[in-house]
Every structure is written in C-alpha cells, then in structure tokens.
C-alpha atoms as a PDB file:
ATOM      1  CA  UNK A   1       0.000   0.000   0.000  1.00  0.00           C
ATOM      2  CA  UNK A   2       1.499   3.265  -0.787  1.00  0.00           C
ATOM      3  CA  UNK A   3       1.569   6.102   0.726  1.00  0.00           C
ATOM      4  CA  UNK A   4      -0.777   9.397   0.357  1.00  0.00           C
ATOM      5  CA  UNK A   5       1.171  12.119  -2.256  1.00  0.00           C
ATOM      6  CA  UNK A   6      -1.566  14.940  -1.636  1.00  0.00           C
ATOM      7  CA  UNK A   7      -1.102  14.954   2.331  1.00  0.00           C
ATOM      8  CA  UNK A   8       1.515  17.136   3.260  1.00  0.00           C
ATOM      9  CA  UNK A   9       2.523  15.710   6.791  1.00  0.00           C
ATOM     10  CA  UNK A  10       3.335  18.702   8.240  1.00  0.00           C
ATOM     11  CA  UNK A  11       1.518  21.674   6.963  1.00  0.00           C
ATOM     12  CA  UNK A  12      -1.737  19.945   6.549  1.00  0.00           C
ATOM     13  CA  UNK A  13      -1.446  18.316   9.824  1.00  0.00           C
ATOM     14  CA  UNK A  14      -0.812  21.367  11.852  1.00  0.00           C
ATOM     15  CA  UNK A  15      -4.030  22.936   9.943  1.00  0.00           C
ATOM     16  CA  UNK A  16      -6.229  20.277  11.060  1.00  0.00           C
ATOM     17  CA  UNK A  17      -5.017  19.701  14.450  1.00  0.00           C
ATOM     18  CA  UNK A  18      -5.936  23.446  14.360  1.00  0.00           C
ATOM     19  CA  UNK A  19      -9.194  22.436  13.259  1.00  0.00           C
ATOM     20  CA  UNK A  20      -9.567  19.553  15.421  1.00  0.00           C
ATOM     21  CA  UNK A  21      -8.743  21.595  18.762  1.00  0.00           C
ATOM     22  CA  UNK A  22     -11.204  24.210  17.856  1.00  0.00           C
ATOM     23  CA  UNK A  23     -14.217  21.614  17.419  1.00  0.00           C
ATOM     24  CA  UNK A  24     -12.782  19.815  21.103  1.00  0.00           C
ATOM     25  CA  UNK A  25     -12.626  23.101  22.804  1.00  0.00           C
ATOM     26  CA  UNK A  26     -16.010  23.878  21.754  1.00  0.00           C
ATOM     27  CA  UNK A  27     -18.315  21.120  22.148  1.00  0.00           C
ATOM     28  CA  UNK A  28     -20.972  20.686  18.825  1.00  0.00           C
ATOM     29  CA  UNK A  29     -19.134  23.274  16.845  1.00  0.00           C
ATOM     30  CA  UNK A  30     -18.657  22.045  13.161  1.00  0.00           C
ATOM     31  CA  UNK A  31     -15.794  22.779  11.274  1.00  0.00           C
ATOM     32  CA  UNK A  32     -14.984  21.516   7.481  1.00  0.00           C
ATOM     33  CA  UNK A  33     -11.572  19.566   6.309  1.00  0.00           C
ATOM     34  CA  UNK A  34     -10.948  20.378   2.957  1.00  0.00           C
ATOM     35  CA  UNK A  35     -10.923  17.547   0.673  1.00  0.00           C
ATOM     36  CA  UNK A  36      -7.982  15.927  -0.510  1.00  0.00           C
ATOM     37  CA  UNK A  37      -9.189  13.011  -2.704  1.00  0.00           C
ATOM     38  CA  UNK A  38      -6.850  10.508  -0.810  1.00  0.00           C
ATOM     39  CA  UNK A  39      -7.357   7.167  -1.730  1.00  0.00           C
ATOM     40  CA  UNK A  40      -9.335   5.669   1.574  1.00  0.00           C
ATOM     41  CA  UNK A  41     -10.642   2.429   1.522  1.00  0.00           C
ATOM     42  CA  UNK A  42     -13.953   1.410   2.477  1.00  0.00           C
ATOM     43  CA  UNK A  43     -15.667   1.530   5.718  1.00  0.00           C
ATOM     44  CA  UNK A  44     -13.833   4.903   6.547  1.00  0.00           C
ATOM     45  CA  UNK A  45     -14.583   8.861   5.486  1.00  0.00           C
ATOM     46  CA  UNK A  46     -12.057  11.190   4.312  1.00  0.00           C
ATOM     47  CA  UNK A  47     -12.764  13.283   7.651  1.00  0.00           C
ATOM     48  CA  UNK A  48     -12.465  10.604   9.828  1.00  0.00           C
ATOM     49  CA  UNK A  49      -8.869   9.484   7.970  1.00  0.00           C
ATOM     50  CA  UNK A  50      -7.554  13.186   8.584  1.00  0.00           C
ATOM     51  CA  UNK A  51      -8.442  13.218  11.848  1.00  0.00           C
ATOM     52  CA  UNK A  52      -6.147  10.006  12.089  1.00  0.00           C
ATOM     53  CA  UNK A  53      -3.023  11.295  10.173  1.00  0.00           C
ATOM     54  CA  UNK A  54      -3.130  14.377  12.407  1.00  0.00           C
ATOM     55  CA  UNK A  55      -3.346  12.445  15.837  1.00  0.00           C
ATOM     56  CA  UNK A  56      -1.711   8.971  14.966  1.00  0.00           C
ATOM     57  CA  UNK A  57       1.606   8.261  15.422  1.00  0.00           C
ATOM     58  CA  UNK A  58       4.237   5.412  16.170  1.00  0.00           C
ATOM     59  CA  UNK A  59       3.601   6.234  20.028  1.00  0.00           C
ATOM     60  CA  UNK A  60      -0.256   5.775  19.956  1.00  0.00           C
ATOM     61  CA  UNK A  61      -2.271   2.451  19.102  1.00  0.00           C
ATOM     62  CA  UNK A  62      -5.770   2.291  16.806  1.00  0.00           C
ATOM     63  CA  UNK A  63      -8.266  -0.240  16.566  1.00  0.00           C
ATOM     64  CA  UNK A  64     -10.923  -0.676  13.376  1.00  0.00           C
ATOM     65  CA  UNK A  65     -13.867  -2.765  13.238  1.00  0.00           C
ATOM     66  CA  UNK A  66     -16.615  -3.736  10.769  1.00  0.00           C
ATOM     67  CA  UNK A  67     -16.632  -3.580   6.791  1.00  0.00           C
ATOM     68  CA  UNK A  68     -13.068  -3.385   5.297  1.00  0.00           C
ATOM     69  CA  UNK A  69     -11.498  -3.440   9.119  1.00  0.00           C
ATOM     70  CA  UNK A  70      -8.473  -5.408   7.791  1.00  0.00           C
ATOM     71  CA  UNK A  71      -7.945  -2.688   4.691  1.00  0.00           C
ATOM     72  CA  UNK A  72      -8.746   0.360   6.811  1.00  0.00           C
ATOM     73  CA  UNK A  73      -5.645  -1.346   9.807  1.00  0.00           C
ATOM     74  CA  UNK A  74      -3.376  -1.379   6.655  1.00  0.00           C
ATOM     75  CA  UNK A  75      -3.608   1.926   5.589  1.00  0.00           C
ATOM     76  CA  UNK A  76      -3.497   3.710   8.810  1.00  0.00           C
ATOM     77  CA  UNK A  77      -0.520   1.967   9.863  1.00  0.00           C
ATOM     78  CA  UNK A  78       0.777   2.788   6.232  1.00  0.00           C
ATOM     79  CA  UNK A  79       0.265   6.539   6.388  1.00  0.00           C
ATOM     80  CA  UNK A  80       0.701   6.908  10.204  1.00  0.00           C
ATOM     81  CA  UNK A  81       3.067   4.743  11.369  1.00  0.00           C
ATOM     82  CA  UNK A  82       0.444   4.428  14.254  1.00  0.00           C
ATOM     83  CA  UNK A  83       0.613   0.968  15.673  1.00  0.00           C
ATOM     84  CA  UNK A  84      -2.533  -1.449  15.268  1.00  0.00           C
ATOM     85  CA  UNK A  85      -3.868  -3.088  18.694  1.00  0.00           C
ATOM     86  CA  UNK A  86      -7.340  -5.053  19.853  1.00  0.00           C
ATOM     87  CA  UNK A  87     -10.056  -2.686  20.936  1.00  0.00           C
ATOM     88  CA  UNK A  88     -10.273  -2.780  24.588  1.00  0.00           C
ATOM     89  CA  UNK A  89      -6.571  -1.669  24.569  1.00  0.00           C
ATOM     90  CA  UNK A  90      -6.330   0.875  21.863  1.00  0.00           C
ATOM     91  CA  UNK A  91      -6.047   4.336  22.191  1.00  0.00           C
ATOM     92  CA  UNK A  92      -8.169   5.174  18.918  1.00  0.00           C
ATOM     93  CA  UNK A  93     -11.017   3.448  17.685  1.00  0.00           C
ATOM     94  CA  UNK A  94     -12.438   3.824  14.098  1.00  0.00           C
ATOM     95  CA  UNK A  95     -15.577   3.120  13.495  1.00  0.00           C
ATOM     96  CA  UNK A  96     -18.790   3.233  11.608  1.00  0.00           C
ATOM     97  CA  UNK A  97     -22.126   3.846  13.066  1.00  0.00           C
ATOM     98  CA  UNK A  98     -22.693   0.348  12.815  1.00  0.00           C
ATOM     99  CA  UNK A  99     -20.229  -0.786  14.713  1.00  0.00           C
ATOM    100  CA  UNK A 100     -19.950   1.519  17.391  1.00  0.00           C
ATOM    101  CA  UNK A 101     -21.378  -0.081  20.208  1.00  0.00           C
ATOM    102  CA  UNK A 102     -17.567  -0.969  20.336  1.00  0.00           C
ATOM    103  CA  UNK A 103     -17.477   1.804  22.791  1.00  0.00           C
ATOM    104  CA  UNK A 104     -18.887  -0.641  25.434  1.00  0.00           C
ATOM    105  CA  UNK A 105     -15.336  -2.339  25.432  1.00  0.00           C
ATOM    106  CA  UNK A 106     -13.069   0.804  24.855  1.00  0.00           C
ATOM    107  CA  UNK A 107     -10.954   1.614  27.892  1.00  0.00           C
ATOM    108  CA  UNK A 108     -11.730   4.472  30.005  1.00  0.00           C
ATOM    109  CA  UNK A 109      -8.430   5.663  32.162  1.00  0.00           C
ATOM    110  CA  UNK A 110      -7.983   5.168  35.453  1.00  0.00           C
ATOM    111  CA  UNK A 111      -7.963   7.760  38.379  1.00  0.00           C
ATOM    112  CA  UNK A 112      -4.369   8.113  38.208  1.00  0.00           C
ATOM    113  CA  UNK A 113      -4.513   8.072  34.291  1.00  0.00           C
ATOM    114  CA  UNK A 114      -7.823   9.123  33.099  1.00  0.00           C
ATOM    115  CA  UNK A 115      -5.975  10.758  29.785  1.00  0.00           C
ATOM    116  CA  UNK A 116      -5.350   7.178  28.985  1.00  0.00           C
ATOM    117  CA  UNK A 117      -9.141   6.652  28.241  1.00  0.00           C
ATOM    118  CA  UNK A 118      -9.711   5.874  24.822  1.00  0.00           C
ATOM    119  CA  UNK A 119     -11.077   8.026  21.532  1.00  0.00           C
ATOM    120  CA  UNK A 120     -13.430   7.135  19.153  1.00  0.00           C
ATOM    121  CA  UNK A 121     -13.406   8.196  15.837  1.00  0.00           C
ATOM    122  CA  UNK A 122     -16.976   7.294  14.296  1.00  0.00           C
ATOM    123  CA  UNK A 123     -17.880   7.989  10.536  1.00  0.00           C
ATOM    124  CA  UNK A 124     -21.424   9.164  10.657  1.00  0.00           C
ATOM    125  CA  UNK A 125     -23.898   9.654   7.751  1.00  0.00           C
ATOM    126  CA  UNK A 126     -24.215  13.418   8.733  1.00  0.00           C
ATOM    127  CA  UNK A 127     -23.467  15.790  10.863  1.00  0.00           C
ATOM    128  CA  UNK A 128     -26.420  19.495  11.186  1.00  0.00           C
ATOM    129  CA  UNK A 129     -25.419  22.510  12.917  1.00  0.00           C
ATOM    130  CA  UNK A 130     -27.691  23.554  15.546  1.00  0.00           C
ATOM    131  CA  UNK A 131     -28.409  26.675  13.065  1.00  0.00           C
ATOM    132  CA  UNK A 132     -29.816  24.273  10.901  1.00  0.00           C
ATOM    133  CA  UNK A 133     -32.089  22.328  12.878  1.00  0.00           C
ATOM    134  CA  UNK A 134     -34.793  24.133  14.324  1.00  0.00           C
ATOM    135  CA  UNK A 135     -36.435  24.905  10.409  1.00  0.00           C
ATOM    136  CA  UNK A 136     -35.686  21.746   9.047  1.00  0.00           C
ATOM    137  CA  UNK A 137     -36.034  19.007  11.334  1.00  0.00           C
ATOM    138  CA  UNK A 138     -39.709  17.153  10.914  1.00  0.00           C
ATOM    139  CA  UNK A 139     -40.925  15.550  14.358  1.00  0.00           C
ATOM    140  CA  UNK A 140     -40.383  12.432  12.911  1.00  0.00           C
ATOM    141  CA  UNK A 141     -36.222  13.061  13.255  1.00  0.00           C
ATOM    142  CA  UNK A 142     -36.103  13.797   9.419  1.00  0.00           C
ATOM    143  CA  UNK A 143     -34.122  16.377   7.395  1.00  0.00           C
ATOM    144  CA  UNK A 144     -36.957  18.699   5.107  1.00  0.00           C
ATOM    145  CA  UNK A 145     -35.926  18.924   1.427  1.00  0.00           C
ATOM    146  CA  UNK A 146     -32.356  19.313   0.579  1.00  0.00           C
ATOM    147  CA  UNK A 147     -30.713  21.861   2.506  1.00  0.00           C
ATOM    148  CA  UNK A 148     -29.638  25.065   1.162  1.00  0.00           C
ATOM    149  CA  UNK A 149     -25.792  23.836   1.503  1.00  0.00           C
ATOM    150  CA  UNK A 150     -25.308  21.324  -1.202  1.00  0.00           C
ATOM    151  CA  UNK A 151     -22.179  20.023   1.187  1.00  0.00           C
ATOM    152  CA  UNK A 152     -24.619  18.969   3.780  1.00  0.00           C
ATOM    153  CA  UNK A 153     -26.827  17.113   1.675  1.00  0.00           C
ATOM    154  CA  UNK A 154     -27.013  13.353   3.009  1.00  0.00           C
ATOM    155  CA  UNK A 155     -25.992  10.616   0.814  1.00  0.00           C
ATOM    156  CA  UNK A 156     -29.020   9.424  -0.975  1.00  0.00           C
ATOM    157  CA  UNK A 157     -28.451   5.985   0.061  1.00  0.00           C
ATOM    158  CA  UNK A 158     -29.144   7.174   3.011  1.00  0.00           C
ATOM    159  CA  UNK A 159     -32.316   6.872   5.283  1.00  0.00           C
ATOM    160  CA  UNK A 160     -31.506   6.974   9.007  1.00  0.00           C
ATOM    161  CA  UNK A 161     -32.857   9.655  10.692  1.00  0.00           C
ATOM    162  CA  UNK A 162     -31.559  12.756  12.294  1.00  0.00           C
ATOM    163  CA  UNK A 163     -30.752  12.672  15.776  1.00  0.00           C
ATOM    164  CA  UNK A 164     -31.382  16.122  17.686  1.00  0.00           C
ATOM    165  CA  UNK A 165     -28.720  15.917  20.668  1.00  0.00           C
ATOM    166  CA  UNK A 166     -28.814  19.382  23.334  1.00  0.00           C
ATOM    167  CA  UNK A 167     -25.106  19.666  24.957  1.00  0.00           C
ATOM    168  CA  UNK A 168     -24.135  21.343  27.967  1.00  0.00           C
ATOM    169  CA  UNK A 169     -20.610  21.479  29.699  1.00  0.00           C
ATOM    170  CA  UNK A 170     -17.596  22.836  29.610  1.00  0.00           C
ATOM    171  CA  UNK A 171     -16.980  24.916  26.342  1.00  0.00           C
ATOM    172  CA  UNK A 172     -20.514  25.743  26.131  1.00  0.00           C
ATOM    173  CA  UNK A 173     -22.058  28.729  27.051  1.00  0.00           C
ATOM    174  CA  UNK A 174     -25.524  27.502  27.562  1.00  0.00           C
ATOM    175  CA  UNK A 175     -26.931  25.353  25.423  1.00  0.00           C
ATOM    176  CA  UNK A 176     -26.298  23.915  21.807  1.00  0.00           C
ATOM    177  CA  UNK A 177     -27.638  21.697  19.821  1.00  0.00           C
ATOM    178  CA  UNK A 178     -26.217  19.332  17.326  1.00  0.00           C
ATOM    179  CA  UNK A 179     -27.998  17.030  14.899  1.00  0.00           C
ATOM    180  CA  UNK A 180     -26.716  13.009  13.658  1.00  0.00           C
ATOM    181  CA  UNK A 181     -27.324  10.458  11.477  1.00  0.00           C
ATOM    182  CA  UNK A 182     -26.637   7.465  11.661  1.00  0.00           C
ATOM    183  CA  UNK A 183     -25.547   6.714  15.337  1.00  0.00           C
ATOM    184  CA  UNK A 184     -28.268   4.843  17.796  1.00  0.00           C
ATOM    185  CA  UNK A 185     -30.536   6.328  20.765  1.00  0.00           C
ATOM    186  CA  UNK A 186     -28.562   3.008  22.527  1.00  0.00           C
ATOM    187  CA  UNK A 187     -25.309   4.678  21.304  1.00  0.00           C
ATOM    188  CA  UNK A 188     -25.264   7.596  23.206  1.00  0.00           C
ATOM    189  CA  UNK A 189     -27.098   5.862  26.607  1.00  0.00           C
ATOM    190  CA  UNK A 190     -24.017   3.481  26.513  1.00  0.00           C
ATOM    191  CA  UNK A 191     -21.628   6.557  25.876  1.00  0.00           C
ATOM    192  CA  UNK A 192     -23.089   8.436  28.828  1.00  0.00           C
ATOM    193  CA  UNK A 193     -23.331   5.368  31.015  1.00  0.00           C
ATOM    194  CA  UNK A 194     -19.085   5.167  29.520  1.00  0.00           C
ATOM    195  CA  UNK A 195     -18.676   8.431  31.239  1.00  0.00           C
ATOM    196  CA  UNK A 196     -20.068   8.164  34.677  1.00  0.00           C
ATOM    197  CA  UNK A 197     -17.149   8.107  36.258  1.00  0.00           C
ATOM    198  CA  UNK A 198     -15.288  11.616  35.351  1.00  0.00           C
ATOM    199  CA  UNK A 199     -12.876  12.248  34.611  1.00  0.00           C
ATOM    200  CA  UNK A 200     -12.372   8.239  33.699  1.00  0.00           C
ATOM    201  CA  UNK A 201     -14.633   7.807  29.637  1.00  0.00           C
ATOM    202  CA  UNK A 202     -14.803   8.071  26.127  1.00  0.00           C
ATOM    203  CA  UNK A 203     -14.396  10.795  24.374  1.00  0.00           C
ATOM    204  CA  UNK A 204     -15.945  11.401  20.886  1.00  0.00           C
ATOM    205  CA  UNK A 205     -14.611  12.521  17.014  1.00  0.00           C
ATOM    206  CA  UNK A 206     -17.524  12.607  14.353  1.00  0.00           C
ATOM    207  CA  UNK A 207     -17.234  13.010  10.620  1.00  0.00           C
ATOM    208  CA  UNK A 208     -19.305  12.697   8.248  1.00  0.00           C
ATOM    209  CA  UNK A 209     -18.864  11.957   4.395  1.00  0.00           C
ATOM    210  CA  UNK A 210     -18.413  15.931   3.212  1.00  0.00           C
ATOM    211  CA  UNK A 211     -15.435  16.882   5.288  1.00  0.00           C
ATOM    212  CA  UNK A 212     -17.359  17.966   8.144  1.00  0.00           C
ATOM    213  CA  UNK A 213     -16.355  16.857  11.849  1.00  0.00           C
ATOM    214  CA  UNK A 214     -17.518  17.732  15.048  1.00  0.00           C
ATOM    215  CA  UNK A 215     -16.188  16.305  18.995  1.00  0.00           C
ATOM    216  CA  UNK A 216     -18.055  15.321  22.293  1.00  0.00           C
ATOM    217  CA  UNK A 217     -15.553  15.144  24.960  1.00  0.00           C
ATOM    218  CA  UNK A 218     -16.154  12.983  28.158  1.00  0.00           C
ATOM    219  CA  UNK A 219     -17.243  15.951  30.162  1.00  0.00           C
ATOM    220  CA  UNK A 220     -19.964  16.993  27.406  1.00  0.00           C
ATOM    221  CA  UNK A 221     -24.118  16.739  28.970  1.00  0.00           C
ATOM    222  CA  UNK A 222     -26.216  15.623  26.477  1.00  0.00           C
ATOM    223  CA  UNK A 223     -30.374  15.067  25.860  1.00  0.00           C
ATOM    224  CA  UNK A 224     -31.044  12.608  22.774  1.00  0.00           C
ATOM    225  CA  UNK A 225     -34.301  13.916  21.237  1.00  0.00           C
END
C-alpha cells in the first residue's frame, strides 16, 4: 500500500489539528476539512482518515472494526506509522455507526490516568449545525428537502434519521444543539453510562462523508431527542 502524495505531513497536519482543537474546545461546533481526494478504503470517510493522520503516530495504538477493518488497519498503519492493537486496549477506535457499540469495550483511564481513556473516531452519515435544525427538522427526526448547503446534503443511500442531541458542559455557554445520522438512541445511553465516572470515559470525534467533523468530549451533557 502506498503512501498518500496529496497529504503534506506537516503543513496539513498542523491545519487540522488546528481544526480539530477548535471543534474539542467547543463542544458541537462544526468545522470543514478540505478535501484531498486521498485514496481511503472502504468503511472509513475522508474526515475521519484526517483526523487520524493528524493524531496517529508510532507512540499511539488504533483499533478498526466492521466492513473493510483489515484494509482500513493497513492503511493507517501505512500513512501513520500508528501501531494497530485489539479494541479494549487501543487508544483510537475507528468506526462506523454500525459498529460503534464498540465503545462498550473501549478503555476508560484510570484515576491516576484518566488521559489514557480511549477516543473514538466514528464515521457518521451526517453531521447538522444547531443553526440548521430548528427549520428543518420534521418531528419524525427527518431532514426537510435538501438543505440550502449542497455540502450537507445526506448521501441518498441514506435513510436513518436525524438525531437532535442538546449539549451542555464545559466549552458551552448555555446550550447547543447538534444534529446526527446514523448513530443509535442506545449509542449515546451506553456513551453516557461510559462516562459516569469523570474524569475516567470516552471521548468522541464525528465526521461525516463531506469533510465535516464535530467532537463530544467525556465531560460533554447531552439530551437525545
């Protein structure tokens, strides 16, 4: 497997760490990777494989699961240098939707360690600012016509429904809301339930299929609507 041309492992690293610290800092807050047409096998969006070249490395382990698990092992090791480990010991898990009741088995820290607790890196179907939600989300959990961003539009293959989470916590003034597709109600009770026992959890990458990513850190509230 050879390695990714168009990634510049410094420059474009540093700009999505940048990226990636502004979304953990602020709980719900989307922000956009430009795409890079890198070659990423199945099972795994382009967002959720930047977000691995700018955090893996040959100190840190990763764990992948599901559809093209084997493929998706290969070329993160290939472009990281990160080291591949089983999922209740690995520092990153990738996953799809699908498989992300995973997070039942990731480690959590311990009370001298809790920064040892593990991160998972789901792909999601979509991901809906809070600006967007209010006007376009039916009761039933769906998205109303296309949306007005063409980059937001949901694959049409497509047809789970939009989860409305409200998150409170650190980072967050108030209140704000976030909308998901294609993680489980159960998802999010076992990820609370993960997170009981601050600061010992899980904390939480999203991206979705267009470049955009979001975070949910251990110490984020949230309401599943």
């Amino acid at each position: 497997m050879h390695r990714e041309i168009v990634y510049d492992p410094v420059f474009d690293a540093q700009r999505h760490y940048r990226q990636l610290l502004d979304c953990m800092s602020r709980p719900g807050k989307l922000n956009r990777l430009d795409r890079m047409d890198l070659h990423v096998p199945g099972g795994i969006h382009e967002g959720a494989a930047l977000v691995a070249f700018a955090l893996l490395n040959a100190d840190v382990t990763f764990f992948a699961a599901g559809i093209g698990a084997a493929e998706i092992n290969a070329y993160l090791k290939t472009q990281t240098f990160g080291r591949p480990a089983p999922g209740a010991e690995a520092d990153f898990l990738f996953l799809s939707g699908a498989d992300a009741m995973w997070i039942s088995k990731a480690k959590r820290g311990t009370l001298p360690y809790p920064e040892e607790g593990a991160t998972l890196v789901l792909s999601v179907d979509a991901l809906v600012p809070g600006s967007l939600l209010v006007e376009r989300l039916t009761p039933e959990g769906e998205l109303r016509g296309e949306s007005e961003q063409p980059e937001r539009k949901r694959p049409e293959a497509s047809h789970s429904p939009v989860l409305t989470l409200t998150l409170s916590g650190p980072g967050i003034e108030k209140e704000r809301y976030l909308g998901v597709s294609g993680l489980s109600r159960e998802f999010f009770t076992e990820w609370s339930a993960c997170n009981q026992e601050f600061p010992l959890g899980v904390d939480l990458i999203l991206a979705d299929p267009y470049g955009w990513i979001g975070s949910l850190p251990r110490s984020t509230q949230i309401e599943v609507h």
